[in-house]
N, C-alpha and C. Protein backbone atom coordinates (compact mmCIF):
# COMPACT_ATOMS: atom_id res chain seq x y z
N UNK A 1 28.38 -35.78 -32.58
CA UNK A 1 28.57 -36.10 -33.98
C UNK A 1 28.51 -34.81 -34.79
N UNK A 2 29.46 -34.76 -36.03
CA UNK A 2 29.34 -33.68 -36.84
C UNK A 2 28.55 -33.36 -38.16
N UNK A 3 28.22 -32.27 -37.85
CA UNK A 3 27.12 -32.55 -39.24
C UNK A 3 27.18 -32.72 -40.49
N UNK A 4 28.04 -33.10 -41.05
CA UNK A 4 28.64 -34.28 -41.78
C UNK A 4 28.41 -35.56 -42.20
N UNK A 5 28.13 -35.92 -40.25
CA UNK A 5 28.16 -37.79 -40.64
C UNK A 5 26.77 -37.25 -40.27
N UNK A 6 25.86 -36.46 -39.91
CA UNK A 6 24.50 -36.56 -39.42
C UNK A 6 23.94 -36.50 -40.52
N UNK A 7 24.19 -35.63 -42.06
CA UNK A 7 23.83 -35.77 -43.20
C UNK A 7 24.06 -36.84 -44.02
N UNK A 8 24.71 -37.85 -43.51
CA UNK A 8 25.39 -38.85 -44.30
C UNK A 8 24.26 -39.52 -44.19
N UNK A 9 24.29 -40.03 -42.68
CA UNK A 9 23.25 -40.87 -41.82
C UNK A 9 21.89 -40.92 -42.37
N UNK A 10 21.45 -39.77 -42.25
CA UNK A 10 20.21 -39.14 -42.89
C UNK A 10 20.02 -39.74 -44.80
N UNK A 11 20.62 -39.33 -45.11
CA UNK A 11 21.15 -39.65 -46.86
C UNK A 11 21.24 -41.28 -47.18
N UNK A 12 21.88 -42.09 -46.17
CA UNK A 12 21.48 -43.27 -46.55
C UNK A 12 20.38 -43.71 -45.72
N UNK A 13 19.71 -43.16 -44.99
CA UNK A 13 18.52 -44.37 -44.05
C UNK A 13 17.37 -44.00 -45.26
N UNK A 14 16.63 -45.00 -45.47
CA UNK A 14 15.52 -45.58 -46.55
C UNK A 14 14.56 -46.59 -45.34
N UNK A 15 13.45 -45.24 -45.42
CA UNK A 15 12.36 -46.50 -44.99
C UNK A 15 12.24 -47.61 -45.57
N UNK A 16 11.71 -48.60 -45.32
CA UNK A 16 11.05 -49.69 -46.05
C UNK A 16 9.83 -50.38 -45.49
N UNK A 17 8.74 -51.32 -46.54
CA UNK A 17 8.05 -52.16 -46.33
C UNK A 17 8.44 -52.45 -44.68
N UNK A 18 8.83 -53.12 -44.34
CA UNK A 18 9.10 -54.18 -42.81
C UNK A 18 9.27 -53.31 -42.00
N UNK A 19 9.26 -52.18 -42.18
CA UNK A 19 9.85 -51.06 -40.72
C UNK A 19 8.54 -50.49 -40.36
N UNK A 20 8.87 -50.38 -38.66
CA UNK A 20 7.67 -49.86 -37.99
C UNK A 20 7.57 -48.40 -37.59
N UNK A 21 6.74 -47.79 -37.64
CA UNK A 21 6.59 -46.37 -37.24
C UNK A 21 7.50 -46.12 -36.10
N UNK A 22 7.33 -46.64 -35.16
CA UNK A 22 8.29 -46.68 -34.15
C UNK A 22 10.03 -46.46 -34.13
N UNK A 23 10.30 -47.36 -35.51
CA UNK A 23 11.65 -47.10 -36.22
C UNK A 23 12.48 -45.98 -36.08
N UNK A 24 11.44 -45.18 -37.37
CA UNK A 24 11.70 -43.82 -37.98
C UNK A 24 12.04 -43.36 -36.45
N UNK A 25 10.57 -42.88 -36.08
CA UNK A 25 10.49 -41.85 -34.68
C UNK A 25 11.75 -42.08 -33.90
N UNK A 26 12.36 -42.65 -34.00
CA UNK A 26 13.72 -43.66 -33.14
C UNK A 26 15.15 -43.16 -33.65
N UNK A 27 14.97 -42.95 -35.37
CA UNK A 27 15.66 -42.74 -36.08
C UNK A 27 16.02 -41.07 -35.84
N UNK A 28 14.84 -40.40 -35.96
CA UNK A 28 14.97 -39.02 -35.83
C UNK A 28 15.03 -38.56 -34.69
N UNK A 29 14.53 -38.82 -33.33
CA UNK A 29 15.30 -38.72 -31.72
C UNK A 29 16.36 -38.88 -31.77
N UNK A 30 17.38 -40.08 -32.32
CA UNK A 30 18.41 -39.95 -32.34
C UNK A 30 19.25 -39.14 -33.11
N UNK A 31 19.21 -38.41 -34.21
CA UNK A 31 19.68 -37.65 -34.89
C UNK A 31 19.54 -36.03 -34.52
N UNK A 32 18.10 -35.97 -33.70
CA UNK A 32 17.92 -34.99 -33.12
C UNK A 32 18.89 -34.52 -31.41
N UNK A 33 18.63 -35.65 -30.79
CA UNK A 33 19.82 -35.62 -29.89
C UNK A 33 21.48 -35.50 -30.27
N UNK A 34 21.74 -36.10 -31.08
CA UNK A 34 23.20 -35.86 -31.74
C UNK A 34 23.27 -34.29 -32.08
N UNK A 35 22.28 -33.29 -32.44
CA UNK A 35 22.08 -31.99 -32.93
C UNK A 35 22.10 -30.86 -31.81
N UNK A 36 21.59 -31.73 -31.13
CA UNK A 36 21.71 -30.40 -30.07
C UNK A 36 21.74 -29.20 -29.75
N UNK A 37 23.02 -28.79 -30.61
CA UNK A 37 23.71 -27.50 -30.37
C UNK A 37 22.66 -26.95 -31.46
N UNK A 38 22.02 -27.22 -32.53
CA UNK A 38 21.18 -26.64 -34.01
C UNK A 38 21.46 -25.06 -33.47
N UNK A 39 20.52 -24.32 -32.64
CA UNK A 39 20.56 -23.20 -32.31
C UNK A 39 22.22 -22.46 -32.69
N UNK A 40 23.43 -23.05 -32.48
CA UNK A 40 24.58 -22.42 -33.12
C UNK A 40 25.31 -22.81 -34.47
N UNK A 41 23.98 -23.42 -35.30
CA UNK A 41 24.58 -23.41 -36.67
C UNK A 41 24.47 -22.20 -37.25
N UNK A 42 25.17 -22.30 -38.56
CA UNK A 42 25.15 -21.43 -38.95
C UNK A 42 24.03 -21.38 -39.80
N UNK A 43 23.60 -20.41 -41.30
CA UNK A 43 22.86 -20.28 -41.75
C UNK A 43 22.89 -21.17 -43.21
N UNK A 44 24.28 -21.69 -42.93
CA UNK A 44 24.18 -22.46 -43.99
C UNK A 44 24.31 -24.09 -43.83
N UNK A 45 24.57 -23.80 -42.76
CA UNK A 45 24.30 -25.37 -42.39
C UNK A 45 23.16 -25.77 -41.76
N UNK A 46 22.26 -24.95 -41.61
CA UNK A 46 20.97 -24.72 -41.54
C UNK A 46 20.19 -25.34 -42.54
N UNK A 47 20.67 -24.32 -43.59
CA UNK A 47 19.99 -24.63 -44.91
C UNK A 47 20.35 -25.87 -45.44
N UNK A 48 21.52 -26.53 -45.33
CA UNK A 48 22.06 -27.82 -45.65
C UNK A 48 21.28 -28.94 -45.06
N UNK A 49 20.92 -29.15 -44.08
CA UNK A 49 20.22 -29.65 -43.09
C UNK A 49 18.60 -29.72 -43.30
N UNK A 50 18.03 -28.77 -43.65
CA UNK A 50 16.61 -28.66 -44.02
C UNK A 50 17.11 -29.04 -45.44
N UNK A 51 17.46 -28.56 -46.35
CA UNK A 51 17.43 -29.59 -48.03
C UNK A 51 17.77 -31.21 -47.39
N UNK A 52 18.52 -31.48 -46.74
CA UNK A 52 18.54 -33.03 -46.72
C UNK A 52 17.48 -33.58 -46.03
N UNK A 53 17.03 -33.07 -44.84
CA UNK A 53 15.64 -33.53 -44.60
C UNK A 53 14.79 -34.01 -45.76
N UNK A 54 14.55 -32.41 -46.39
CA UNK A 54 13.64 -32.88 -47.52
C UNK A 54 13.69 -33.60 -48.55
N UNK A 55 15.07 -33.55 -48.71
CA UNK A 55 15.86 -34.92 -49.71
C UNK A 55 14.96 -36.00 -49.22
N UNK A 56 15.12 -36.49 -47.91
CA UNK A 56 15.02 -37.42 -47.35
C UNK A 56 13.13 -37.54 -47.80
N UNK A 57 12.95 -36.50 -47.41
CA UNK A 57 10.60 -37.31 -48.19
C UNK A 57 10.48 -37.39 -49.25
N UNK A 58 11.54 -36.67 -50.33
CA UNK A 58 11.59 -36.49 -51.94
C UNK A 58 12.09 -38.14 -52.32
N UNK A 59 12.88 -39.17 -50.85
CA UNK A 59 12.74 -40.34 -51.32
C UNK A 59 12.07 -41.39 -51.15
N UNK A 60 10.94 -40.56 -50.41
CA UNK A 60 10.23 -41.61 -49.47
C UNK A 60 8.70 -42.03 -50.19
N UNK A 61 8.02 -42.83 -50.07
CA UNK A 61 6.55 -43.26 -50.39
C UNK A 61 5.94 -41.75 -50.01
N UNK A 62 5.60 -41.20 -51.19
CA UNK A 62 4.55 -39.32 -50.78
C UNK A 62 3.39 -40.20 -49.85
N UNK A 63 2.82 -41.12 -49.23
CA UNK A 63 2.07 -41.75 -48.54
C UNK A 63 2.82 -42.00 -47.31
N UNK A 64 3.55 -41.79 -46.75
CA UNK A 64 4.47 -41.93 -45.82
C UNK A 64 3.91 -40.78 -44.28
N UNK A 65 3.37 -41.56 -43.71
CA UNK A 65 2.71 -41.16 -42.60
C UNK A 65 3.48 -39.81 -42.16
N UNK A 66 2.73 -39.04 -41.32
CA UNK A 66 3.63 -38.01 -40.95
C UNK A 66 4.30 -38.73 -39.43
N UNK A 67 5.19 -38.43 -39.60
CA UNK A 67 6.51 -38.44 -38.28
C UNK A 67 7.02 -37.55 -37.79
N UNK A 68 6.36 -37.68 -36.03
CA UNK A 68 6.39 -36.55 -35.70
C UNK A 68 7.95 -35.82 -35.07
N UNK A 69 8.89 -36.63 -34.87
CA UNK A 69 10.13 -36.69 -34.50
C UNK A 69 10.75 -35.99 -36.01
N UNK A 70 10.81 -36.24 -37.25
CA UNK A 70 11.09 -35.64 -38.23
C UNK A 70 9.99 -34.64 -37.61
N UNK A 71 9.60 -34.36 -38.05
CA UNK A 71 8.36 -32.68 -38.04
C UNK A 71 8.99 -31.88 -37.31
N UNK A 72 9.57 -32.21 -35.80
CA UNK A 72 10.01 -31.89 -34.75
C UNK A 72 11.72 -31.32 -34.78
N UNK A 73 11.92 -32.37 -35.78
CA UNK A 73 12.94 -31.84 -35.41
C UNK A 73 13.54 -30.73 -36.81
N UNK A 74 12.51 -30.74 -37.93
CA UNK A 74 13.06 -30.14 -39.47
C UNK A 74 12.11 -28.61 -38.97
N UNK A 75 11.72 -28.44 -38.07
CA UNK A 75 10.44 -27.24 -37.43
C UNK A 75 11.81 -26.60 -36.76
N UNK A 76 12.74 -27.59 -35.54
CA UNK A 76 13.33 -26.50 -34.89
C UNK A 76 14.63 -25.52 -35.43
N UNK A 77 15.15 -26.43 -36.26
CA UNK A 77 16.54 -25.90 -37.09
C UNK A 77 16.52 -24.45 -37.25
N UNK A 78 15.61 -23.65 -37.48
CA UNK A 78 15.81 -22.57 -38.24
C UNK A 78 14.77 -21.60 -37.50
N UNK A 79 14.24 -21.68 -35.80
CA UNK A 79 13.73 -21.16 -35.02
C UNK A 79 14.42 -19.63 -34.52
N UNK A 80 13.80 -19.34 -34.12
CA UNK A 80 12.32 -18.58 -34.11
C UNK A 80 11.79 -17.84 -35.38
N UNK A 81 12.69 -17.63 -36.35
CA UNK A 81 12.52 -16.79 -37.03
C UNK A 81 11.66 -17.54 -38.67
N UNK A 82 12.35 -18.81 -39.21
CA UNK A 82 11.79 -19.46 -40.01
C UNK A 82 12.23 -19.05 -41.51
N UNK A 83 13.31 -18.36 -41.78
CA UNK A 83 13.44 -17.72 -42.88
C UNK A 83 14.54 -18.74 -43.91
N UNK A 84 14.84 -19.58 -43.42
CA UNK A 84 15.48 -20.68 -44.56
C UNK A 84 13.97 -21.67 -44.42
N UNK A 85 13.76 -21.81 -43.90
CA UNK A 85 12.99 -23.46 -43.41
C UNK A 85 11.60 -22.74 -44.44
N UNK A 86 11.12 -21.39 -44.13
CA UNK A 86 9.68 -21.20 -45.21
C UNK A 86 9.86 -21.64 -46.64
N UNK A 87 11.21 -20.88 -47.21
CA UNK A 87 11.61 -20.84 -48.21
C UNK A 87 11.17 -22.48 -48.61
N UNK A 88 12.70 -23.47 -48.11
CA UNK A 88 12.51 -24.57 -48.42
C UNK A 88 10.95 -25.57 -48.53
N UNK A 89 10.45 -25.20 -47.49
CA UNK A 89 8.92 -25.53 -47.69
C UNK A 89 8.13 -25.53 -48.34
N UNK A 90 8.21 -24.04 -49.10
CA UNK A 90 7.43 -23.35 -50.22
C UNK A 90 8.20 -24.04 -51.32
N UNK A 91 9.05 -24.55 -51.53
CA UNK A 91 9.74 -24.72 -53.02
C UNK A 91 9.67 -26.32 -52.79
N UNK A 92 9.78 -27.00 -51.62
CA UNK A 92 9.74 -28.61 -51.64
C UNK A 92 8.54 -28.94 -51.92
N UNK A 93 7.28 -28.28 -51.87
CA UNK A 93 5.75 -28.54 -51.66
C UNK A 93 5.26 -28.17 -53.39
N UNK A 94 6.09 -26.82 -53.88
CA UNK A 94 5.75 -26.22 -55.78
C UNK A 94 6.00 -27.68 -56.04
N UNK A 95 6.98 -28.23 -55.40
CA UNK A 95 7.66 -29.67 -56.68
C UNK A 95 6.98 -30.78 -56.32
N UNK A 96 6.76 -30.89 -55.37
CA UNK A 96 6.59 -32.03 -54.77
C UNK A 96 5.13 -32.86 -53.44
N UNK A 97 4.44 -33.43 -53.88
CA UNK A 97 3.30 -33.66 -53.07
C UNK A 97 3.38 -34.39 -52.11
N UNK A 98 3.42 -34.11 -50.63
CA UNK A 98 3.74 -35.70 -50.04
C UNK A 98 2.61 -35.07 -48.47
N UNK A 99 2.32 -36.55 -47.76
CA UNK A 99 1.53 -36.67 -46.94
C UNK A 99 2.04 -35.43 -45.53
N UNK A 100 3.61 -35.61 -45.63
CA UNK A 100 4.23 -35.21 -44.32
C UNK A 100 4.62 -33.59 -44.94
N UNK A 101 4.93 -33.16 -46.09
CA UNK A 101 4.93 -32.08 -46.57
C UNK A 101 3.94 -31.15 -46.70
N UNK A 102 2.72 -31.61 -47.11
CA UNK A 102 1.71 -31.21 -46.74
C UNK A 102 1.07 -30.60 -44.87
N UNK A 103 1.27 -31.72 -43.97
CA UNK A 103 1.11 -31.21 -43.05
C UNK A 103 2.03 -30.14 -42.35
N UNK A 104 3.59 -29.76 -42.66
CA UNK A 104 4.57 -29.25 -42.36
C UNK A 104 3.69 -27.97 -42.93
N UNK A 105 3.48 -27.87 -44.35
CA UNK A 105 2.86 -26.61 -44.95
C UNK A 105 1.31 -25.93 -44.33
N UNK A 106 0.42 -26.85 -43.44
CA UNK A 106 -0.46 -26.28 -42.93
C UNK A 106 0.06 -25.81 -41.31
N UNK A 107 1.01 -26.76 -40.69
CA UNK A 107 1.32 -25.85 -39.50
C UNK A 107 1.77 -24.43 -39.53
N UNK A 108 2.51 -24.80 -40.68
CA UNK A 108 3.20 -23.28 -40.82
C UNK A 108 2.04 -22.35 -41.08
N UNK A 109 1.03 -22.64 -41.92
CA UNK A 109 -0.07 -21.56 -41.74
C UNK A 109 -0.76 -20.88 -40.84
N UNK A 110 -0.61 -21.97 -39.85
CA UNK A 110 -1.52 -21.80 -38.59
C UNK A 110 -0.54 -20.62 -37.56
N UNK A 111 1.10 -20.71 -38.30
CA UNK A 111 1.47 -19.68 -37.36
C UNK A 111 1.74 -18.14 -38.05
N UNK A 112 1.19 -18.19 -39.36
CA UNK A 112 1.56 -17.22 -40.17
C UNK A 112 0.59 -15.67 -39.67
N UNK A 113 1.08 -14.99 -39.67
CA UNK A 113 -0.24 -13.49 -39.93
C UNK A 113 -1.23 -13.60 -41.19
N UNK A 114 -1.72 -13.33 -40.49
CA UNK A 114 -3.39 -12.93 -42.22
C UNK A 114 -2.71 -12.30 -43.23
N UNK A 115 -1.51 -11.61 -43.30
CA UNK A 115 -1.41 -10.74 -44.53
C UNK A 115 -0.50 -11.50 -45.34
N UNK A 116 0.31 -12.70 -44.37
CA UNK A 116 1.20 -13.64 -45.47
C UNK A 116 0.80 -14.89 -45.57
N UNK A 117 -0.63 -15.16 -45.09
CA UNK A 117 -0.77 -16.50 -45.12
C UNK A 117 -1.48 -17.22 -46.78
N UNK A 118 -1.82 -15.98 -47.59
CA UNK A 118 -2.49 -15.99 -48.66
C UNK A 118 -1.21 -17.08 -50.12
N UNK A 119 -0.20 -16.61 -49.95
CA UNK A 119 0.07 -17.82 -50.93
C UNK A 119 0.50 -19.19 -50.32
N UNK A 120 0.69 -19.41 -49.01
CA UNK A 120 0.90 -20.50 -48.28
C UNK A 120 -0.32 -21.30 -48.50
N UNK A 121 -1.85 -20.71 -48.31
CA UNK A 121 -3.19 -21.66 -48.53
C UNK A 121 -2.99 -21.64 -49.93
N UNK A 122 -2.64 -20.88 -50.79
CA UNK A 122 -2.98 -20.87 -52.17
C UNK A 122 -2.62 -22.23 -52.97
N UNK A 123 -1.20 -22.66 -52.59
CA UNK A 123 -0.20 -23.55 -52.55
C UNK A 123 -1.02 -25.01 -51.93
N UNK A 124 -1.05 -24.93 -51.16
CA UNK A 124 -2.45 -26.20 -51.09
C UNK A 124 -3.52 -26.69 -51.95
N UNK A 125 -4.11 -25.11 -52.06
CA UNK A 125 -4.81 -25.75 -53.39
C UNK A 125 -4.64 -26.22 -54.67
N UNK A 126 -3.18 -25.56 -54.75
CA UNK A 126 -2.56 -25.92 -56.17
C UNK A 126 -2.31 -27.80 -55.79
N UNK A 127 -1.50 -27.69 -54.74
CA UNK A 127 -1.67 -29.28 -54.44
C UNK A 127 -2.76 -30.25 -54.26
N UNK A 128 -3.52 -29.43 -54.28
CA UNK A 128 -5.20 -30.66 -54.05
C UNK A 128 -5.84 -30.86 -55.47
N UNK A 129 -5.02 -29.80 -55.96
CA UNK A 129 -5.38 -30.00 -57.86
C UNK A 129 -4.76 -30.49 -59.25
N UNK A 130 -3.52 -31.07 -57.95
CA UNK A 130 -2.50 -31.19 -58.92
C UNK A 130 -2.55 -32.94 -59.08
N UNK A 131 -3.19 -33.32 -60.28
CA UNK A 131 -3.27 -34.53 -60.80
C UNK A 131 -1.76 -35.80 -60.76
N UNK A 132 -0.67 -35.03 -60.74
CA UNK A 132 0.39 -36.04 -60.40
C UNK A 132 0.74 -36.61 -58.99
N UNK A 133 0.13 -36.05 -58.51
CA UNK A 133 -0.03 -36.13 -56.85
C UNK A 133 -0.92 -37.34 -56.73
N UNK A 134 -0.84 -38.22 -55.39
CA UNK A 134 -1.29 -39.13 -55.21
C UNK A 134 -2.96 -39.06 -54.78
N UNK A 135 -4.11 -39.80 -54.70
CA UNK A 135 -5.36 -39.12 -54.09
C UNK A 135 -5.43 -38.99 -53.19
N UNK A 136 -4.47 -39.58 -52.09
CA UNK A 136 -4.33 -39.36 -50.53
C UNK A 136 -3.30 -38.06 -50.45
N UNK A 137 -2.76 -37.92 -50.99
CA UNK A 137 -2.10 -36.11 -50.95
C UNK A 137 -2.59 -35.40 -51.15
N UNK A 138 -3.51 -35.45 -52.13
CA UNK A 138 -4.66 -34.28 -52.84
C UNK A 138 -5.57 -34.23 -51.92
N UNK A 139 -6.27 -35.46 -51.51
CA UNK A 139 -7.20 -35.30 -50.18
C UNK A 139 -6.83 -34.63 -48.99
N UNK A 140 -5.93 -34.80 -48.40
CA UNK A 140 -5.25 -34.17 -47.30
C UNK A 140 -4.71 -33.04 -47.72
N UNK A 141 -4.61 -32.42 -49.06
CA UNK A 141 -4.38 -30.97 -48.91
C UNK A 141 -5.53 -30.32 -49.09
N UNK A 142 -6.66 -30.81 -49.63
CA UNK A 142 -7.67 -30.19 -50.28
C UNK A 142 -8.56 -29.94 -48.55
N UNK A 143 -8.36 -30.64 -47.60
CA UNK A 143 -8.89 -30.81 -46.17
C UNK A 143 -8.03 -29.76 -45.49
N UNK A 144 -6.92 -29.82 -45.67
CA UNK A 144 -5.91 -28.36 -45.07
C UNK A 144 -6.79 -26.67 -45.60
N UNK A 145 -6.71 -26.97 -46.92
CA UNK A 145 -7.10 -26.03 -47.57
C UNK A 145 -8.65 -25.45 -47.17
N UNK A 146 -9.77 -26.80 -47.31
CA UNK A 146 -10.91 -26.07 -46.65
C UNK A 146 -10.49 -25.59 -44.59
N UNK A 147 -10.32 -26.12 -44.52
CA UNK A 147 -9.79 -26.06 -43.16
C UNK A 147 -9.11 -24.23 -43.04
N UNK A 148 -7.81 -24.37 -43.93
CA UNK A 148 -7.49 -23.30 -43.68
C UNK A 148 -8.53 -21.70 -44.19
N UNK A 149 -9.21 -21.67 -45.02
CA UNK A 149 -10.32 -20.78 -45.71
C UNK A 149 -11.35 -20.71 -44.51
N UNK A 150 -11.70 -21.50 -43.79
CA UNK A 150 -12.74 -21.22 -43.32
C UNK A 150 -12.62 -19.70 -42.22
């Protein structure tokens, strides 16, 4: 499949109430297998690909369990190096508070060096303080955040 209809695909699926975790994870194996080749995209269909991901939690319940098949597969797109996928991270997380965004933003810490990991935790805390955010987002970043300081 071309990445085209894989963004399409992506663009209309909407969790809902009645759907089981199992679903999603189902949803994103399969989209991930259709991808395959990721390693010979280009850099902009890279980047196309990670914004629709994140499209995709920007429509979802910010309470929306993390999924690890999404995680898995919005982590490999832009491997080894990470230089579209940080970006997008850092700017989906300034705007936006969500359960699965949050954890995307502490893995990435965990693989960062000490000398760049300082506005990545910083950014957490801004999210554990940020009152429009839900209390289960704020909690779970404010737990990243002590977590990551220690």
């Amino acid at each position: 499949m071309n990445l085209e209809n894989t963004i399409t695909l992506i663009e209309n699926f909407q969790v809902n109430d009645e759907m089981e975790d199992y679903e999603i994870s189902e949803f994103f194996d399969a989209i991930g297998f259709q991808l395959e080749a990721i390693n010979r995209f280009t850099d902009s269909q890279k980047q196309q690909l990670i914004q629709t991901l994140f499209d995709f939690l920007k429509r979802q319940d910010p309470e929306l369990d993390e999924v690890f098949s999404f995680i898995h597969l919005i982590e490999a797109i832009d491997q080894p190096d990470y230089k579209i996928y940080n970006v997008e991270l850092l700017k989906f997380n300034t705007e936006n508070g969500t359960i699965t965004s949050t954890f995307l933003l502490n893995r990435c810490i965990n693989g960062l060096k000490k000398e760049e990991r300082e506005k990545y935790v910083n950014l957490l805390k801004s999210i554990a303080n940020n009152t429009q955010y839900t209390d289960l987002v704020r909690a779970e970043a404010l737990g990243y955040y002590k977590h990551q300081i220690v």
